[in-house]
Protein backbone atom coordinates (compact mmCIF):
# COMPACT_ATOMS: atom_id res chain seq x y z
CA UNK A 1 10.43 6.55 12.76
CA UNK A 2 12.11 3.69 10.63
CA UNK A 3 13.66 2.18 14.20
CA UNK A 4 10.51 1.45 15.51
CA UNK A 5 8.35 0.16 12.49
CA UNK A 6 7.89 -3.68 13.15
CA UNK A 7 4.50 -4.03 11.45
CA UNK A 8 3.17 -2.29 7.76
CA UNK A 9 0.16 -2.60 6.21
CA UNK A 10 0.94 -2.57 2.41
CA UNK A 11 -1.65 -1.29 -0.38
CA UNK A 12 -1.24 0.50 -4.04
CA UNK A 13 -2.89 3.74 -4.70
CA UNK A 14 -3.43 6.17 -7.50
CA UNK A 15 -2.66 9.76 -6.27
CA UNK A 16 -5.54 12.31 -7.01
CA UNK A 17 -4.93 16.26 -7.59
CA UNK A 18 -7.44 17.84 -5.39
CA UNK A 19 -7.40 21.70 -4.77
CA UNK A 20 -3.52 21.44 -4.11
CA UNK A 21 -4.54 18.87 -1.47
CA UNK A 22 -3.41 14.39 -2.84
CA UNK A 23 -6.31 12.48 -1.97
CA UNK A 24 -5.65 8.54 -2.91
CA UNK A 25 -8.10 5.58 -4.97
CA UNK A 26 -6.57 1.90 -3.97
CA UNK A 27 -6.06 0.24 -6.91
CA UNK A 28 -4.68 -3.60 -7.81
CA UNK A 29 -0.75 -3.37 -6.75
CA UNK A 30 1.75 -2.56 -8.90
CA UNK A 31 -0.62 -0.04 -11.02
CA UNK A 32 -1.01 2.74 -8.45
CA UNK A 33 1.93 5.19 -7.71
CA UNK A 34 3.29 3.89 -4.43
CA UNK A 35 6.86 2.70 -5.92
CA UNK A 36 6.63 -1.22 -4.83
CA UNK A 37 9.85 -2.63 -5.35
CA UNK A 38 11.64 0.25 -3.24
CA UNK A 39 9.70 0.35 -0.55
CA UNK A 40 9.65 -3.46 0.05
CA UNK A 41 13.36 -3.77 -0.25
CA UNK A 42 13.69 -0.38 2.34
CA UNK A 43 11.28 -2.68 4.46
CA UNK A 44 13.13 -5.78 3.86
CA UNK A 45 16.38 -4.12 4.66
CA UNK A 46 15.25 -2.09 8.15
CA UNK A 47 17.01 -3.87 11.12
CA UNK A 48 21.05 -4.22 11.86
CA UNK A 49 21.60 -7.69 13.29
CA UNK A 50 18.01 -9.34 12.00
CA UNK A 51 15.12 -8.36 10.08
CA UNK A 52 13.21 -5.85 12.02
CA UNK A 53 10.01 -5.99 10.38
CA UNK A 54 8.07 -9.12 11.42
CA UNK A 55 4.82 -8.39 9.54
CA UNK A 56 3.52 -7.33 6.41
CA UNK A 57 -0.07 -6.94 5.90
CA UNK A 58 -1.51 -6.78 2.19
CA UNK A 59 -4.63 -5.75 1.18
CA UNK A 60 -6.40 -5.28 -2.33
CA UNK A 61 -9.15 -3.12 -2.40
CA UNK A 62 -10.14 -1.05 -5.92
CA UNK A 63 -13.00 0.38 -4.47
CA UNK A 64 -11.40 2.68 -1.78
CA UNK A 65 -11.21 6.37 -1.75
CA UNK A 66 -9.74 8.79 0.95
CA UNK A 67 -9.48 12.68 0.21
CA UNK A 68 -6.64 14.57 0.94
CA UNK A 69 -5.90 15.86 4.44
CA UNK A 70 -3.74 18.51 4.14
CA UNK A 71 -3.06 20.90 1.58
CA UNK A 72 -0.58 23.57 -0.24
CA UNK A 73 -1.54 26.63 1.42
CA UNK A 74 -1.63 25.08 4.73
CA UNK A 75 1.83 25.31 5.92
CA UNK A 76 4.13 22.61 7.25
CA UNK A 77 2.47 21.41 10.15
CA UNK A 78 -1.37 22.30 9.91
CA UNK A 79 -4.15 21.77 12.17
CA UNK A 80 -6.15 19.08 10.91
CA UNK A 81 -10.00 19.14 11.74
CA UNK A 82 -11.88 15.43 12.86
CA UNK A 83 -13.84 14.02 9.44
CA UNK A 84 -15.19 10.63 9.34
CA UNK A 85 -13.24 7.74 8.46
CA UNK A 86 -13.50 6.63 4.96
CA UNK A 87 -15.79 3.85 3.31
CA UNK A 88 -15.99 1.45 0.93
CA UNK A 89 -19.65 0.66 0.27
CA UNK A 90 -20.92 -2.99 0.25
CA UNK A 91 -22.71 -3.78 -2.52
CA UNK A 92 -26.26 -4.84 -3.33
CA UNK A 93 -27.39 -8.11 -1.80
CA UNK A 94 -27.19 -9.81 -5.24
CA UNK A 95 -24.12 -8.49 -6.11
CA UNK A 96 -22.43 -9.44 -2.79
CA UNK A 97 -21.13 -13.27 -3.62
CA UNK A 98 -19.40 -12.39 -6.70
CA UNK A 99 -18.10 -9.43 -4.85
CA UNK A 100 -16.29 -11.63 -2.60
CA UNK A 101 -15.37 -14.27 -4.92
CA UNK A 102 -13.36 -11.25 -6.98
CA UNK A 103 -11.65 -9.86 -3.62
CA UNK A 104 -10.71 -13.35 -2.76
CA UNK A 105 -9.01 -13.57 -6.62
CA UNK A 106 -7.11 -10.00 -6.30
CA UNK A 107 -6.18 -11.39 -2.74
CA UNK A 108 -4.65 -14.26 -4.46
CA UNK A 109 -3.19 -12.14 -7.14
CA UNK A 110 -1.63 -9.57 -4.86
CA UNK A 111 -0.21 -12.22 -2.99
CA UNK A 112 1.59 -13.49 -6.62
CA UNK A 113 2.50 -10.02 -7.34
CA UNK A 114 4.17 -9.11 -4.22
CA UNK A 115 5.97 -12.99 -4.29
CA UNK A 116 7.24 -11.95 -7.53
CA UNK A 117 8.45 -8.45 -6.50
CA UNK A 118 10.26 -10.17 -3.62
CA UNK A 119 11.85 -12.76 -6.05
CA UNK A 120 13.34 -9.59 -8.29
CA UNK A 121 14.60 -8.39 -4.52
CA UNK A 122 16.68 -11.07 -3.99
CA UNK A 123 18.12 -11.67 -7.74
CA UNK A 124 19.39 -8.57 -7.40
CA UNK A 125 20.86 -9.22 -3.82
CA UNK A 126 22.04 -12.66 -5.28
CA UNK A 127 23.83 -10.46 -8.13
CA UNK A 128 25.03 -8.03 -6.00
CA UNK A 129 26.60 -10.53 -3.59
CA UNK A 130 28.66 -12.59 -6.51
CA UNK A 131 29.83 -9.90 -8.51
């Protein structure tokens, strides 16, 4: 699919064991399982004459939980029955502001961690390209 992926939607994730199924929690980026650095520099590096992916959309959510779809001892390309999407629960009234004051602060900080990912992406490139 790589020649046709323009747009990604980025998020960290702790894998979770379940019956020989992997379910995922979201967690704050770069403490989850989904191997940052490599995937943003596959990303980055997608495209032959110019960079084929245009957009990136991050998003920081610790409260997010999805069970797995498929499992072991379903074969290599199972039938998958409708569920209903996932949620993430709102909280309480009074515990709604300083909800969104934290998301807009792990917002901010994803946006420093993935800045700083991106920076290690091109000192390498830089050290690649002189030596």
């Amino acid at each position: 699919m790589s020649p046709h992926i323009t747009q990604v939607h980025i998020k960290d994730a702790l894998i979770v064991n379940e019956d020989g199924g992997l379910g995922h929690k979201a967690c704050i980026s770069g403490q989850g399982d989904m191997p940052f650095k490599a995937l943003l520099t596959d990303l980055i590096c997608l495209g032959d004459e110019e960079p084929q992916v245009m957009a990136y959309g991050l998003e920081e959510e610790v409260d997010y939980y999805a069970p797995a779809f498929r499992f072991e001892h379903e074969g290599d390309n199972p039938w998958i029955p409708y569920r209903q999407m996932s949620e993430t629960p709102l909280p309480e009234q009074n515990a709604l502001e300083a909800r969104l004051c934290k998301e807009k602060q792990d917002a901010v900080n994803q946006i420093n961690y993935v800045r700083s990912v991106l920076q290690q992406i091109k000192q390498e490139a830089m050290h690649l390209l002189t030596h």
